[in-house]
C-alpha atoms as a PDB file:
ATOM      1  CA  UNK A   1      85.242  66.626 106.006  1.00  0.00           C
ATOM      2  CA  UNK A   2      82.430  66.524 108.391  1.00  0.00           C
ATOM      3  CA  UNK A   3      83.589  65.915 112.293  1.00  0.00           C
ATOM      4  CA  UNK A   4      82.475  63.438 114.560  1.00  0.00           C
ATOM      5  CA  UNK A   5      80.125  65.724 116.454  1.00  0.00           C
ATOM      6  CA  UNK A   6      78.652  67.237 112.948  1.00  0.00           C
ATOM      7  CA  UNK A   7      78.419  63.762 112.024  1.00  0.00           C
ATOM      8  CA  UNK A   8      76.537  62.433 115.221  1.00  0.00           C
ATOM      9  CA  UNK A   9      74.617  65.741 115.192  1.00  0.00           C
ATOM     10  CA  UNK A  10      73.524  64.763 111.710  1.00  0.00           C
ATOM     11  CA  UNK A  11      72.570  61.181 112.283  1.00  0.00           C
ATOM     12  CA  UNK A  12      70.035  62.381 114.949  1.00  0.00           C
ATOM     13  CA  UNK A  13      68.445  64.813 113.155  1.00  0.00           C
ATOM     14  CA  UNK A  14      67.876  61.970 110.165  1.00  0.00           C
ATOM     15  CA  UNK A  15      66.555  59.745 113.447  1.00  0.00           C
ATOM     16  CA  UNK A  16      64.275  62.500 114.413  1.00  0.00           C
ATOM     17  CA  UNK A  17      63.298  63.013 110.799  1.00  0.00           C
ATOM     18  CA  UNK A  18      61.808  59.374 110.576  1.00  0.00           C
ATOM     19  CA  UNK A  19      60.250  59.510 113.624  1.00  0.00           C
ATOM     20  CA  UNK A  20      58.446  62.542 112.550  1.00  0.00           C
ATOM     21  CA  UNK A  21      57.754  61.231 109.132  1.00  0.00           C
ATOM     22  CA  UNK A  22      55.991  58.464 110.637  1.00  0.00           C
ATOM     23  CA  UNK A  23      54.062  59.853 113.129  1.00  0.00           C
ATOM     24  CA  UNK A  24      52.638  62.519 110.195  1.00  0.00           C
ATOM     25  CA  UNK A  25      51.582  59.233 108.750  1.00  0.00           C
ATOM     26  CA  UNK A  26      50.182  57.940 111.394  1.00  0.00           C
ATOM     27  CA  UNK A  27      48.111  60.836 112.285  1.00  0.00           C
ATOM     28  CA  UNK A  28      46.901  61.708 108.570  1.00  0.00           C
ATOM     29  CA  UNK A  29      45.414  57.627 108.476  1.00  0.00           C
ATOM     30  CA  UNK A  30      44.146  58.684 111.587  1.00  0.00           C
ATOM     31  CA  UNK A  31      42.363  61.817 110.444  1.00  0.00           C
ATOM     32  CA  UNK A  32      41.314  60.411 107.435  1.00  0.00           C
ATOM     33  CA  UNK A  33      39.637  57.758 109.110  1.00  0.00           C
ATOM     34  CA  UNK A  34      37.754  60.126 111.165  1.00  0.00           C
ATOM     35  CA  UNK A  35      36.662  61.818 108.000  1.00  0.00           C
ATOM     36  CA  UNK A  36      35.222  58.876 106.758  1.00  0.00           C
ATOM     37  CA  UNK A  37      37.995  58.869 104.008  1.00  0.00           C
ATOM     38  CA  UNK A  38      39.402  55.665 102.529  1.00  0.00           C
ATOM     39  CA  UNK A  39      42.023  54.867 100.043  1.00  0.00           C
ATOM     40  CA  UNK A  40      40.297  52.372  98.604  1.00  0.00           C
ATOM     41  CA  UNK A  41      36.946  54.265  97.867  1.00  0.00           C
ATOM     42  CA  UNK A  42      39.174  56.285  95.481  1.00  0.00           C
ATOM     43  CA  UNK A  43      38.087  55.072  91.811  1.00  0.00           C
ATOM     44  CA  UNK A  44      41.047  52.850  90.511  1.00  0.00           C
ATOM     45  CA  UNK A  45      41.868  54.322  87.161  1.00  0.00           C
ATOM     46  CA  UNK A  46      42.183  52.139  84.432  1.00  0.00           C
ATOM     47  CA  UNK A  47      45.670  53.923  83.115  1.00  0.00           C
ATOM     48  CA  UNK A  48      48.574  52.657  85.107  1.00  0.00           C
ATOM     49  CA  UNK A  49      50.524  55.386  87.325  1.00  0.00           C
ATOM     50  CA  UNK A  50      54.169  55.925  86.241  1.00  0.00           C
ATOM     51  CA  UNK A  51      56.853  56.150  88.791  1.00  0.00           C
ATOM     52  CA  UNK A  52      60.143  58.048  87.691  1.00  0.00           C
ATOM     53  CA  UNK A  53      63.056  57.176  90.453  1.00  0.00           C
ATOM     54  CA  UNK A  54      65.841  59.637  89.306  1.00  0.00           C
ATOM     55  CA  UNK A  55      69.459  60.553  90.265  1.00  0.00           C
ATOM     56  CA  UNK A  56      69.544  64.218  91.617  1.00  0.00           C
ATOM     57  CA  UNK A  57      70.032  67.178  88.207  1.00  0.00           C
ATOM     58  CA  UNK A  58      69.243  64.546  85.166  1.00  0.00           C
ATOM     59  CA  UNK A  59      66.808  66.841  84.092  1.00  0.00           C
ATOM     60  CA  UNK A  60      64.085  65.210  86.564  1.00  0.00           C
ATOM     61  CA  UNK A  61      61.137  67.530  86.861  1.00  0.00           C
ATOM     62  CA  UNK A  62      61.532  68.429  82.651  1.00  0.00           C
ATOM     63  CA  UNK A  63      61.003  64.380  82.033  1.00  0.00           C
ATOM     64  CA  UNK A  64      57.893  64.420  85.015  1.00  0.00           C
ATOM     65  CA  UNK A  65      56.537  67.356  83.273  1.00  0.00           C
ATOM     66  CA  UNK A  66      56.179  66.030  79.484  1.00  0.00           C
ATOM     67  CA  UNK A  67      54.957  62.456  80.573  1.00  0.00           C
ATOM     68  CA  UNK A  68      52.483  64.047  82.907  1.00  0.00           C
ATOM     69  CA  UNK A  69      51.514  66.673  79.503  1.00  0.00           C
ATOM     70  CA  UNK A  70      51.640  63.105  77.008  1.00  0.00           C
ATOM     71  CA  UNK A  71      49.296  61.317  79.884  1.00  0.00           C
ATOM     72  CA  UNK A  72      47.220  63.434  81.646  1.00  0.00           C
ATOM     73  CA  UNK A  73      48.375  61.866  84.993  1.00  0.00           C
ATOM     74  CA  UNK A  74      47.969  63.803  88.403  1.00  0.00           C
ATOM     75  CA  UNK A  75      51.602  64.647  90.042  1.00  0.00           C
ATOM     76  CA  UNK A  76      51.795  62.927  93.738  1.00  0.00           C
ATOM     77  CA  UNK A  77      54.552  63.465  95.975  1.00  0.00           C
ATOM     78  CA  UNK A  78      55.709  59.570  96.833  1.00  0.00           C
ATOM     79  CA  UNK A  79      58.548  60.056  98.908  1.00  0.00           C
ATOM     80  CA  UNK A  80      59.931  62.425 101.791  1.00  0.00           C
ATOM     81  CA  UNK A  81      62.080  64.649  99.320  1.00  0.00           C
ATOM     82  CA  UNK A  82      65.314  63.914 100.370  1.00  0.00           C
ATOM     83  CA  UNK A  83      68.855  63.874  98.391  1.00  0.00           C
ATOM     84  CA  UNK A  84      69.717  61.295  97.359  1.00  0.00           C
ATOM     85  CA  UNK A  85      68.169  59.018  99.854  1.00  0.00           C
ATOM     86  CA  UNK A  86      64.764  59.627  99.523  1.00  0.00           C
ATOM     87  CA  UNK A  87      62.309  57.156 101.747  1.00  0.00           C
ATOM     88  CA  UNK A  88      58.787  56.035  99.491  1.00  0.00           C
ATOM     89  CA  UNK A  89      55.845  56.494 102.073  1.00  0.00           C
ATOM     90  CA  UNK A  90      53.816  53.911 102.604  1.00  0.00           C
ATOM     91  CA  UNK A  91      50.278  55.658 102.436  1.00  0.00           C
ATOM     92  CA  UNK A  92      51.166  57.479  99.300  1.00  0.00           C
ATOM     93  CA  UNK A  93      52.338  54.092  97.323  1.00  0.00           C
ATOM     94  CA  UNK A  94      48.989  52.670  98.382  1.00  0.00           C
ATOM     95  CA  UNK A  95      47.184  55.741  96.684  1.00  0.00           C
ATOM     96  CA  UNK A  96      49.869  55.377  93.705  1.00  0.00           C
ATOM     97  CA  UNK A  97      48.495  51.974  93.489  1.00  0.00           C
ATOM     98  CA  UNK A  98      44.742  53.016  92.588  1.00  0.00           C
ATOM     99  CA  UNK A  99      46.384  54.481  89.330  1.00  0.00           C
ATOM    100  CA  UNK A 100      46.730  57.515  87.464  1.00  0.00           C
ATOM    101  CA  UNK A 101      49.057  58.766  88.898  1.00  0.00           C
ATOM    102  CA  UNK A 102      52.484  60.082  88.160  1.00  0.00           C
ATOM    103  CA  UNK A 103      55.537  60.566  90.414  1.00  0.00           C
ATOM    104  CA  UNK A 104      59.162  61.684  90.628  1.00  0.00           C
ATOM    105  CA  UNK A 105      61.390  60.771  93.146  1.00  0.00           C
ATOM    106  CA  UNK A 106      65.227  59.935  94.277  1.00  0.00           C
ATOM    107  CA  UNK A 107      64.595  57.069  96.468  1.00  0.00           C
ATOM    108  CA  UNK A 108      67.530  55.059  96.798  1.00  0.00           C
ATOM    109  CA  UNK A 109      67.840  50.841  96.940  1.00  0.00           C
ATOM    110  CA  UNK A 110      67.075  50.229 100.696  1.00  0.00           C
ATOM    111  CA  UNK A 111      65.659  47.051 101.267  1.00  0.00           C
ATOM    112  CA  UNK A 112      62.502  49.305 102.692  1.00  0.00           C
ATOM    113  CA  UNK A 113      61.907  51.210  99.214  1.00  0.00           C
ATOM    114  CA  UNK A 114      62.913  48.184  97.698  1.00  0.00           C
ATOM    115  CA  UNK A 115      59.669  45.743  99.227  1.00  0.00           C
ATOM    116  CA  UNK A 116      57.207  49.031  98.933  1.00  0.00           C
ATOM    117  CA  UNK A 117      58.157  49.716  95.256  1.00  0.00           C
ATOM    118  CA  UNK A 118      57.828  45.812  94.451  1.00  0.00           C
ATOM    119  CA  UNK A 119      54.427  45.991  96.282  1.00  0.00           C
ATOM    120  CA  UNK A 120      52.063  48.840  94.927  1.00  0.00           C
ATOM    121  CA  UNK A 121      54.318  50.145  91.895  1.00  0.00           C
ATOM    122  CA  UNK A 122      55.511  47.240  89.962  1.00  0.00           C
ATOM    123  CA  UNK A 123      57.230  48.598  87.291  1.00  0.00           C
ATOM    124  CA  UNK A 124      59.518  51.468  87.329  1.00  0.00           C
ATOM    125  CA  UNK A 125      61.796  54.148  85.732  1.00  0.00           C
ATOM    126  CA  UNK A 126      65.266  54.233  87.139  1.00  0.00           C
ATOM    127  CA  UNK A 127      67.018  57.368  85.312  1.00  0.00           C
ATOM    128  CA  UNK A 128      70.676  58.089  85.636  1.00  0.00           C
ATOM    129  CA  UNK A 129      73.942  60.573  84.582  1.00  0.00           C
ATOM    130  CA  UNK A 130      77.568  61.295  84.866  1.00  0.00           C
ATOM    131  CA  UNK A 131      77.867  61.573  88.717  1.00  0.00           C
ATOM    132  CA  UNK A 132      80.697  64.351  87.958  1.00  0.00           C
ATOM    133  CA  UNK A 133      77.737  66.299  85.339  1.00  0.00           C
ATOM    134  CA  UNK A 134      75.317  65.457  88.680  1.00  0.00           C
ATOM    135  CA  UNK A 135      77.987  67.170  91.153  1.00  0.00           C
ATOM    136  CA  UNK A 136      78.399  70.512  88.948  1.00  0.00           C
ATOM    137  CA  UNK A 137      74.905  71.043  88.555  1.00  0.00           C
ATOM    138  CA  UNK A 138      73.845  70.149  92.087  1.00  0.00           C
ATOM    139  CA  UNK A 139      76.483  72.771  93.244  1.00  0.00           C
ATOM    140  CA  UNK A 140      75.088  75.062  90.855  1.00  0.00           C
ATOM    141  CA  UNK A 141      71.607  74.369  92.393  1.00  0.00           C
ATOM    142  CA  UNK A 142      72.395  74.923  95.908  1.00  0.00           C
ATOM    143  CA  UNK A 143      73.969  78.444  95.453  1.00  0.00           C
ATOM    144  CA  UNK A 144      70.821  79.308  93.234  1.00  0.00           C
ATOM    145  CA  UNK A 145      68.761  78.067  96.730  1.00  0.00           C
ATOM    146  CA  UNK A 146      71.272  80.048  98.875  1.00  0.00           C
ATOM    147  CA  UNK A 147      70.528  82.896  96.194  1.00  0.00           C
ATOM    148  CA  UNK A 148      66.852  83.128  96.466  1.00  0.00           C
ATOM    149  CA  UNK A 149      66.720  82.978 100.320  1.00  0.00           C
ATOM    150  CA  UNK A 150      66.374  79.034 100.307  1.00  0.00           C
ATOM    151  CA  UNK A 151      69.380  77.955 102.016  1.00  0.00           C
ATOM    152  CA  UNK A 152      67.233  75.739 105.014  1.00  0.00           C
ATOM    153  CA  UNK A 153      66.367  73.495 102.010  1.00  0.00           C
ATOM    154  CA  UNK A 154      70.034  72.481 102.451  1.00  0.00           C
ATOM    155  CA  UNK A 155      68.588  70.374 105.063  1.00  0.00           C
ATOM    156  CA  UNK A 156      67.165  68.001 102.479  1.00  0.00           C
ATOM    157  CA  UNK A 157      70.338  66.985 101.121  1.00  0.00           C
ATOM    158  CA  UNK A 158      72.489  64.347 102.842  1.00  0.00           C
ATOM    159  CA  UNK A 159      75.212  65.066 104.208  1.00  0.00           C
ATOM    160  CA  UNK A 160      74.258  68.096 104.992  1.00  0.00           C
ATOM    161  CA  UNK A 161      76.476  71.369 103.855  1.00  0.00           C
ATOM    162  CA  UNK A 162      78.799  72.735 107.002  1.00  0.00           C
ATOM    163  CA  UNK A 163      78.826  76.891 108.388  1.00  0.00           C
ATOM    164  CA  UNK A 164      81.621  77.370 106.271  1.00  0.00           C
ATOM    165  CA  UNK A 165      80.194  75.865 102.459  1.00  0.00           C
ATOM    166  CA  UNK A 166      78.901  79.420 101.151  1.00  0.00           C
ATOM    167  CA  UNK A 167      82.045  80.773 101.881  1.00  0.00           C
ATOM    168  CA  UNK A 168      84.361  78.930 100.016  1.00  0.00           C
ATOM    169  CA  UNK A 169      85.007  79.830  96.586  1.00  0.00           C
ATOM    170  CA  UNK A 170      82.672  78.009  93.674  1.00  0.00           C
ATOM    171  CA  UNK A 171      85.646  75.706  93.358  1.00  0.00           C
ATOM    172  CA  UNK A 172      85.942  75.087  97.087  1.00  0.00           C
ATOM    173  CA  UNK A 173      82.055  74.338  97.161  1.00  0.00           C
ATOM    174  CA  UNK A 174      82.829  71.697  94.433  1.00  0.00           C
ATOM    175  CA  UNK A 175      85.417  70.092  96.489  1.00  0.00           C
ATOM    176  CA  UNK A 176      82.918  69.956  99.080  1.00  0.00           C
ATOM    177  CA  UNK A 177      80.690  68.239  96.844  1.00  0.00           C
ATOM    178  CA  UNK A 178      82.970  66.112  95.607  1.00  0.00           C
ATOM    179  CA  UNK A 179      84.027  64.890  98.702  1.00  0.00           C
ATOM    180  CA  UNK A 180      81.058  64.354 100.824  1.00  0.00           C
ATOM    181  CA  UNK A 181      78.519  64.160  97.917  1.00  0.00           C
ATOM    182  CA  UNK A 182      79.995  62.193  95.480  1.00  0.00           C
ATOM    183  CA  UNK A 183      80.456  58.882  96.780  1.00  0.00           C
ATOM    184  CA  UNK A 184      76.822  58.729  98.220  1.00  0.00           C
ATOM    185  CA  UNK A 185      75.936  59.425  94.247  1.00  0.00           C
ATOM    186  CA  UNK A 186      78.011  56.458  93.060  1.00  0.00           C
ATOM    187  CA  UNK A 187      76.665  54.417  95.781  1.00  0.00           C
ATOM    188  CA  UNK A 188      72.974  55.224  95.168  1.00  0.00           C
ATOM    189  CA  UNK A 189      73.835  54.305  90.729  1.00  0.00           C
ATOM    190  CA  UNK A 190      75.542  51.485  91.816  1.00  0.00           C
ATOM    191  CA  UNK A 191      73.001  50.010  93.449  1.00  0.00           C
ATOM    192  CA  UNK A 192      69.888  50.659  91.180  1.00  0.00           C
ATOM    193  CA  UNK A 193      72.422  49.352  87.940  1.00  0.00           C
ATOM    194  CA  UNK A 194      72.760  46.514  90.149  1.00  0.00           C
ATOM    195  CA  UNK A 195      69.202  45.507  91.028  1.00  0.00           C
ATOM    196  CA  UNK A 196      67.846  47.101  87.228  1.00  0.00           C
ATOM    197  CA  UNK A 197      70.123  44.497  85.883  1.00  0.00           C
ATOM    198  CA  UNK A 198      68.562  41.677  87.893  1.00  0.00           C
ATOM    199  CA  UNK A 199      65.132  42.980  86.855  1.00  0.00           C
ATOM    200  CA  UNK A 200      64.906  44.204  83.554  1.00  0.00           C
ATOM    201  CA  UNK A 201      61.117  43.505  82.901  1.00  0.00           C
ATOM    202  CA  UNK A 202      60.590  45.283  85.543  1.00  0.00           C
ATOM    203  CA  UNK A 203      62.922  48.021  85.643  1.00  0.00           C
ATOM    204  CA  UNK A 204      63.900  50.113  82.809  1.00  0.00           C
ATOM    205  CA  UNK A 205      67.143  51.783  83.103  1.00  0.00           C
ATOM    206  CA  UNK A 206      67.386  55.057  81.074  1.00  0.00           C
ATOM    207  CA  UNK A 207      69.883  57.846  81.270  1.00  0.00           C
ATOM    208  CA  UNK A 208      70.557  61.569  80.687  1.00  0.00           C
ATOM    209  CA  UNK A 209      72.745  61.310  78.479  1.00  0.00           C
ATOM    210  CA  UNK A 210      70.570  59.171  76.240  1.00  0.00           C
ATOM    211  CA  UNK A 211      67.817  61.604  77.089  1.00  0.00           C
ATOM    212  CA  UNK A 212      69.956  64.551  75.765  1.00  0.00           C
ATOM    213  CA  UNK A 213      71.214  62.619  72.687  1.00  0.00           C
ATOM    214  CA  UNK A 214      67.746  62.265  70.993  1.00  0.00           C
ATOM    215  CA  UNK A 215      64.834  63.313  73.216  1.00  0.00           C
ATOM    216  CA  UNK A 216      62.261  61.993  70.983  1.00  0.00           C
ATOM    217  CA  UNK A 217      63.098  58.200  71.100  1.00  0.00           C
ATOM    218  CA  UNK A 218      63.768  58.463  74.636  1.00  0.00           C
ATOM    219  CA  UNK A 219      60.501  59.392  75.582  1.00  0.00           C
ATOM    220  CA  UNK A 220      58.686  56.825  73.056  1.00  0.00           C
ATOM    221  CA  UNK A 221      60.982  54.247  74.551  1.00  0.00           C
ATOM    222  CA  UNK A 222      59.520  54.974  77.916  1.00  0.00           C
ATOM    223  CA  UNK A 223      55.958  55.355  76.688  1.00  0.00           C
ATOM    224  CA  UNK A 224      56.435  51.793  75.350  1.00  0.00           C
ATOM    225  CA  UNK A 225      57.782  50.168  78.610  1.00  0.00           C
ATOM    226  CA  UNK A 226      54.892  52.040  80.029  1.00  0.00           C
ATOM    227  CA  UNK A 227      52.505  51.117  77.178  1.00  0.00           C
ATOM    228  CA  UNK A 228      51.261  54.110  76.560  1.00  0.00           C
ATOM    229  CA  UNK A 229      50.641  56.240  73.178  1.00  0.00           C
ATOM    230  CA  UNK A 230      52.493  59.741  72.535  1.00  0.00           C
ATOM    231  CA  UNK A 231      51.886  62.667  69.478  1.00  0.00           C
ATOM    232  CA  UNK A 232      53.592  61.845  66.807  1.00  0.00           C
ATOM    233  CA  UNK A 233      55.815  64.973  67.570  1.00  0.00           C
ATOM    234  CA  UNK A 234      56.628  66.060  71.485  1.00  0.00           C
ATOM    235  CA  UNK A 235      57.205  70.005  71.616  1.00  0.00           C
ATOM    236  CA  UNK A 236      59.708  69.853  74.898  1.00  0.00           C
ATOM    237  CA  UNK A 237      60.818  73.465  74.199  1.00  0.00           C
ATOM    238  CA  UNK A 238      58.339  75.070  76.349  1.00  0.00           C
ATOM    239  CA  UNK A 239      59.609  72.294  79.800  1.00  0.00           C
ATOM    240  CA  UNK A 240      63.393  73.852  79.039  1.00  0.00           C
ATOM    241  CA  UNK A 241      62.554  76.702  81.773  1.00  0.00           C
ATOM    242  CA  UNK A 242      64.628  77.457  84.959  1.00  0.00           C
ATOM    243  CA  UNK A 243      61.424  76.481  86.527  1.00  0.00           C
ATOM    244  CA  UNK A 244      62.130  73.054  85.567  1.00  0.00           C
ATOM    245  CA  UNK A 245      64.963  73.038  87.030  1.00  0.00           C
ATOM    246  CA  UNK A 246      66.477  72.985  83.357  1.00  0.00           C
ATOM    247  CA  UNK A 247      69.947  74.611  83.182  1.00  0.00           C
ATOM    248  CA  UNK A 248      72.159  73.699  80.268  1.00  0.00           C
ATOM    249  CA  UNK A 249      71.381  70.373  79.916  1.00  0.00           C
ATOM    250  CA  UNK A 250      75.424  69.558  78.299  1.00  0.00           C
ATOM    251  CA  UNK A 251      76.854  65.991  79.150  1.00  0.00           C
ATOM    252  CA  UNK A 252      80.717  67.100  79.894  1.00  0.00           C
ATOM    253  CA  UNK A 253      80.888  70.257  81.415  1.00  0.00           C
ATOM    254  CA  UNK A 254      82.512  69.085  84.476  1.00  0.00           C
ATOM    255  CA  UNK A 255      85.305  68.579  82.018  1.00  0.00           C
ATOM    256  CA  UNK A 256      85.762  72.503  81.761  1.00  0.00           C
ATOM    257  CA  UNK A 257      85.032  73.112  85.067  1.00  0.00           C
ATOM    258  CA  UNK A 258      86.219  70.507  87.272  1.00  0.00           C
ATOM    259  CA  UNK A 259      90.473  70.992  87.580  1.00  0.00           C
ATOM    260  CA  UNK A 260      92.265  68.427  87.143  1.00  0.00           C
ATOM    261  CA  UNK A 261      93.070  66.975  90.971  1.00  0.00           C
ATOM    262  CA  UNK A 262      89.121  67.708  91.500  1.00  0.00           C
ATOM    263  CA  UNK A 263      88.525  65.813  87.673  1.00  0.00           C
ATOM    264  CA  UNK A 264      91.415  62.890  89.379  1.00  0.00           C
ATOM    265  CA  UNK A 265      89.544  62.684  92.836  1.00  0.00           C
ATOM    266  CA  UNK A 266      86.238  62.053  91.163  1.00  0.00           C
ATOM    267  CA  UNK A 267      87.321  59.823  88.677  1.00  0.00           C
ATOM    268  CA  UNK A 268      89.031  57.736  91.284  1.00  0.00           C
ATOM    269  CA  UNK A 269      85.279  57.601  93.169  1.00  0.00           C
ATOM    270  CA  UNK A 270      83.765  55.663  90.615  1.00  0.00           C
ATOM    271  CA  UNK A 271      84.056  52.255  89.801  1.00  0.00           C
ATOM    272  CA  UNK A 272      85.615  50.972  86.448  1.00  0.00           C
ATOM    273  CA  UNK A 273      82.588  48.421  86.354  1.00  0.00           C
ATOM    274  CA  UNK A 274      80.495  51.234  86.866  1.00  0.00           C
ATOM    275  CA  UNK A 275      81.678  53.378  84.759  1.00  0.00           C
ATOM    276  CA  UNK A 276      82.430  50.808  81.622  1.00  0.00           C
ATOM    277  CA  UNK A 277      78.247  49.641  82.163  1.00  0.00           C
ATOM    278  CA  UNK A 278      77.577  53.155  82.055  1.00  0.00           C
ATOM    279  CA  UNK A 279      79.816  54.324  78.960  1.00  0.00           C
ATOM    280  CA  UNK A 280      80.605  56.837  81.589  1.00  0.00           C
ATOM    281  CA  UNK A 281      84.476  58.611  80.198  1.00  0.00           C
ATOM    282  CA  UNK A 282      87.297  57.663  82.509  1.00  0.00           C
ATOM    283  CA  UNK A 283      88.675  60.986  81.441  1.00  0.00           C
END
């Protein structure tokens, strides 16, 4: 577990983060300004922009990447990139607003993402999986980061890995996960089943697991929340690259994996409502 100091240490870099985060906005209206540059003299487009809010590893950027190839939409960046508490910026849901746009995120149900998102985005994809299938694969993800020379991207990811996570075993780095990750996962579903439930015209809840299951009607079920048309056929081979992010795309590996005190512990983090609204196995 994380110590007090870590902990503090942690809190103010997050503090520091936001402060950052909003001066950068603050200065780029400010630039922009002087540039003569305004939002609104952007051409609204008539096709609505499509907002994907995902859990962490449910095959995220692979789903961005064949709506954006069915629509045509340009890719923004709508939130500050963080896992799994990612914070929607204000001037890019503005721009999102003037439509055509696409976007992926993991911005969690704060009360702040909450009033932006019912503001200048409307309607909304909230996409979720098997917090134990979201666990193996995000463990698999970091070491690939660590791997490639990318470890200070750890930094995005809340809490934040201790000096001693690439030196545990794969097993120990899943018992990391499982410990400080998992709950903040379960937390972050809860919520969006939650307020998804309240708001089902406006937000359709999908999963991976569905997504897996028959790929074709999932995406036609989103085009049609979305109203908009698809091919009659989708070729998604070609988005099943590790640039995608695309690794095996199974539903129970963590069964195989996971032992069984790490397969108990987890199990014991989520809900039974959760997990029965879910279809989520309790073993």
């Amino acid at each position: 577990m994380i110590s007090f100091a870590r902990a503090k240490t942690l809190k103010k870099k997050v503090a520091d983060l936001e402060l950052a985060l909003a001066d950068l906005s603050k200065r780029l209206s400010e630039l922009t300004s002087r540039l003569g540059f305004d939002i609104n003299q952007i051409p609204a487009s008539t096709a609505p922009s499509i907002f994907i809010n995902t859990i962490p590893k449910s095959g995220s950027v692979f789903l961005e990447a064949v709506l954006r190839s069915v629509t045509g939409h340009t890719h923004l960046i709508l939130g500050t990139g963080t896992v799994p508490n990612d914070a929607i910026l204000i001037e890019r849901a503005k721009l999102f607003a003037r439509g055509g746009f696409i976007a992926q995120q993991h911005a969690d149900a704060s009360p702040n993402n909450l009033a932006l998102l019912e503001k200048y985005v409307g309607r909304w994809i909230v996409h979720l999986r098997d917090p134990r299938s979201v666990i193996l694969s995000w463990t698999h993800h970091m070491d690939k980061l660590a791997a490639d020379g990318h470890a200070d991207l750890f930094d995005f990811s809340g809490p934040i890995p201790d000096e001693t996570y690439l030196a545990r075993t794969f097993s120990g780095r899943l018992d990391w996960q499982i410990d400080n990750l998992l709950p903040s996962l379960v937390q972050w579903s809860e919520a969006w089943v939650r307020y998804a439930d309240a708001k089902r015209g406006q937000v359709l809840l999908t999963t991976f697991e569905d997504m897996v299951a028959d790929e074709q009607v999932f995406i036609r079920r989103i085009a049609a929340f979305f109203k908009i048309s698809v091919p009659r056929y989708l070729n998604t081979f070609a988005y099943k690259t590790e640039a995608m992010h695309y690794r095996k795309g199974e539903t129970d590996e963590w069964k195989r994996v996971f032992t069984m005190d790490q397969q108990q512990r987890a199990l014991a983090t989520i809900p039974n409502e959760l997990a029965a609204r879910m279809k989520w196995p309790r073993g």
